[in-house]
Protein backbone atom coordinates (compact mmCIF):
# COMPACT_ATOMS: atom_id res chain seq x y z
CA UNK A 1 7.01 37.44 -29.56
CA UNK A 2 5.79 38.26 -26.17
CA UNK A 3 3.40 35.34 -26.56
CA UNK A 4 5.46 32.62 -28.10
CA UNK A 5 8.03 32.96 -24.81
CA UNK A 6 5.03 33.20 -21.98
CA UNK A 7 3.98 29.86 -23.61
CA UNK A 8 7.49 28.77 -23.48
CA UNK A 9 7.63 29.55 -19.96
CA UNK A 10 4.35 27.49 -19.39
CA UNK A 11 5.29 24.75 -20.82
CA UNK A 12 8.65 24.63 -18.89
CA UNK A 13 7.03 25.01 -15.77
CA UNK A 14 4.53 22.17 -16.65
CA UNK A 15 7.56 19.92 -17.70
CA UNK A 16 8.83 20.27 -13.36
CA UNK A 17 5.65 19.20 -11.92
CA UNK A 18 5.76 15.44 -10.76
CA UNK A 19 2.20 13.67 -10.52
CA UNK A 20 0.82 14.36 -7.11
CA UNK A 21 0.49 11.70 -5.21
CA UNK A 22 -2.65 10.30 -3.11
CA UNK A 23 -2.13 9.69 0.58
CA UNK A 24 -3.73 6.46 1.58
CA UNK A 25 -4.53 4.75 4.97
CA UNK A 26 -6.72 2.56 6.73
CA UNK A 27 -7.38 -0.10 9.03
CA UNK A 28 -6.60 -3.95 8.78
CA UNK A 29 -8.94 -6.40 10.53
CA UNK A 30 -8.93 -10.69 10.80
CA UNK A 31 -12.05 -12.12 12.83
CA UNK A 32 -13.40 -8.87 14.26
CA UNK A 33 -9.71 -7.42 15.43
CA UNK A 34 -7.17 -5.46 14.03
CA UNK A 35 -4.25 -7.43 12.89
CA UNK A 36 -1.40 -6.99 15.18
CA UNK A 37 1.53 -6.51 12.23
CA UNK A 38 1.86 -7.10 8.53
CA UNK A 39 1.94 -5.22 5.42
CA UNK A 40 0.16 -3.61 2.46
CA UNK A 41 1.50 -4.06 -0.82
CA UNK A 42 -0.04 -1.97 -3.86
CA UNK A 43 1.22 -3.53 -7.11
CA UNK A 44 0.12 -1.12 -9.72
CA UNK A 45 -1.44 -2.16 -13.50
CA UNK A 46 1.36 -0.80 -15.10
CA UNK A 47 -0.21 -0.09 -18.42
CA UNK A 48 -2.79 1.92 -16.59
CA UNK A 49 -1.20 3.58 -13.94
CA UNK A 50 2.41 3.46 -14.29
CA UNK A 51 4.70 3.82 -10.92
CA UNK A 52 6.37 0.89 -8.84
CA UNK A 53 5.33 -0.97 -5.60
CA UNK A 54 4.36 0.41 -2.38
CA UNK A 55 4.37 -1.07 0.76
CA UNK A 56 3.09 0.02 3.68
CA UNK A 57 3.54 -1.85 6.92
CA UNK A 58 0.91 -2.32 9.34
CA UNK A 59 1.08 -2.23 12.95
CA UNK A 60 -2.04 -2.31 15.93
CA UNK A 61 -4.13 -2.52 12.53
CA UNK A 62 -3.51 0.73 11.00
CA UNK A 63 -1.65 1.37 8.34
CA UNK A 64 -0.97 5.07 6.45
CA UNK A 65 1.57 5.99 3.35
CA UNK A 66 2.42 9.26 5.32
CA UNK A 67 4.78 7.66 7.66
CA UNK A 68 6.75 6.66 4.31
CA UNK A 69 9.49 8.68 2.34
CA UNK A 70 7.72 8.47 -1.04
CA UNK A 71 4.30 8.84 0.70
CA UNK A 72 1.65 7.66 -1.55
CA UNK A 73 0.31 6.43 -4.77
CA UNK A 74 -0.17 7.70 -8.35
CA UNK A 75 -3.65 7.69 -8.99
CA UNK A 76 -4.84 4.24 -11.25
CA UNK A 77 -5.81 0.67 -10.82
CA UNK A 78 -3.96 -1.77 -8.07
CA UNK A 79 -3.67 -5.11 -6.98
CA UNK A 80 -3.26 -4.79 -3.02
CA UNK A 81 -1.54 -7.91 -1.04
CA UNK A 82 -2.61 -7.92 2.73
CA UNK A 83 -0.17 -9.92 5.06
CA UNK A 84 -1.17 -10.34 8.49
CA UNK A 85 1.29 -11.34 11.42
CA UNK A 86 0.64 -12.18 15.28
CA UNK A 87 3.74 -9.83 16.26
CA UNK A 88 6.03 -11.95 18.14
CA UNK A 89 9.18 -12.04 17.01
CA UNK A 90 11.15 -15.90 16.51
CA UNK A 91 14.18 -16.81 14.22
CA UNK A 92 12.94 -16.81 10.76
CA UNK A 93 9.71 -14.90 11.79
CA UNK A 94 10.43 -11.26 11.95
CA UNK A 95 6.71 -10.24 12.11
CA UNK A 96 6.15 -13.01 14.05
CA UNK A 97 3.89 -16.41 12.39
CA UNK A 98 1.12 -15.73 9.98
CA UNK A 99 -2.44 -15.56 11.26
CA UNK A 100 -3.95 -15.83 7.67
CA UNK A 101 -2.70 -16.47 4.18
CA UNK A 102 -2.02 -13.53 2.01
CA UNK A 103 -4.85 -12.15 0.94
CA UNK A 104 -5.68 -10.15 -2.79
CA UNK A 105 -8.21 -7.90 -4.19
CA UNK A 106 -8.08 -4.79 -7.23
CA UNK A 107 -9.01 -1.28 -6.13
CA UNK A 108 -9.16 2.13 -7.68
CA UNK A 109 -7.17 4.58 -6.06
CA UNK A 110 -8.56 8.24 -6.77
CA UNK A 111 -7.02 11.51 -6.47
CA UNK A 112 -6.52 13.27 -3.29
CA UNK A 113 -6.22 11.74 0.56
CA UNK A 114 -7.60 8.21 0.30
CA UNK A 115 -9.21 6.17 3.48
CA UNK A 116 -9.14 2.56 2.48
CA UNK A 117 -10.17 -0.50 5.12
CA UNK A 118 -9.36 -3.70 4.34
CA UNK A 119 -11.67 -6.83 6.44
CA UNK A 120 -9.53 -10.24 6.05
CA UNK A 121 -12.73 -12.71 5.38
CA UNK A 122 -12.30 -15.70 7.71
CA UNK A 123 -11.42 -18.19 5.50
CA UNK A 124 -8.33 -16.70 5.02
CA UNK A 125 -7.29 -18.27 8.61
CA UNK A 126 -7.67 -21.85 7.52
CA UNK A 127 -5.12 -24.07 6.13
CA UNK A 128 -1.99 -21.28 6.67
CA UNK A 129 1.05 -22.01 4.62
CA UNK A 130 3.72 -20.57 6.66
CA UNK A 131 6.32 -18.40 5.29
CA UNK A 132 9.70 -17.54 6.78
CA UNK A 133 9.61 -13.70 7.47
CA UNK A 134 13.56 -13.17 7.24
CA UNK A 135 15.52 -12.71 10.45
CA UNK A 136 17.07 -9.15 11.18
């Protein structure tokens, strides 16, 4: 008896946990510099990883998922979407006009606090197709 309700008990207690999370930040750089604002997004492979969008916004180059309420990502395969921005504010441009088109790459994220740097290759600076930022 004593037994069948200690296993109970873990099994409740296992039920409460939520997945920990992984803490991730880095830098953001376009031609050598750090970007001067933009985003993050981590679009997750659902079927792998489960979970919903993050984005983290990116300011002087940095970025980190600590200065966020839900601060971090489930461990599991991404699809990141780097948006870079020169900062000045205009109607329609928020983040001020795009230095580079959106950029995409896949990455692993592991368990644990997570350092990832993103480098914007050059050729992400030609041929921008500007997109309104929203005015607030």
């Amino acid at each position: 008896m004593r037994l069948s309700v200690l296993l109970l008990l873990l099994v409740m207690v296992g039920c409460d946990s939520k997945p920990k999370l992984t803490e991730i930040s880095g830098t953001v750089t376009f031609k050598g510099q750090p970007i001067p604002a933009g985003d993050v997004s981590f679009t997750p492979e659902v079927s792998v990883t489960g979970g919903q969008l993050q984005m983290y916004m990116v300011k002087d180059g940095k970025y980190d998922s600590a200065q966020t309420p839900e601060s971090g990502l489930l461990p599991g395969k991404y699809k990141v979407r780097i948006n870079g921005y020169d900062g000045k504010q205009i109607p329609n441009y928020f983040s001020g006009k795009q230095i580079f088109n959106a950029v995409e790459e896949q990455i692993e994220i592991t368990a644990g606090k997570m350092t990832k740097d993103f480098v914007v290759p050059d050729a992400a600076g030609q041929n921008i197709k500007y997109v309104e930022t929203a005015d607030f």
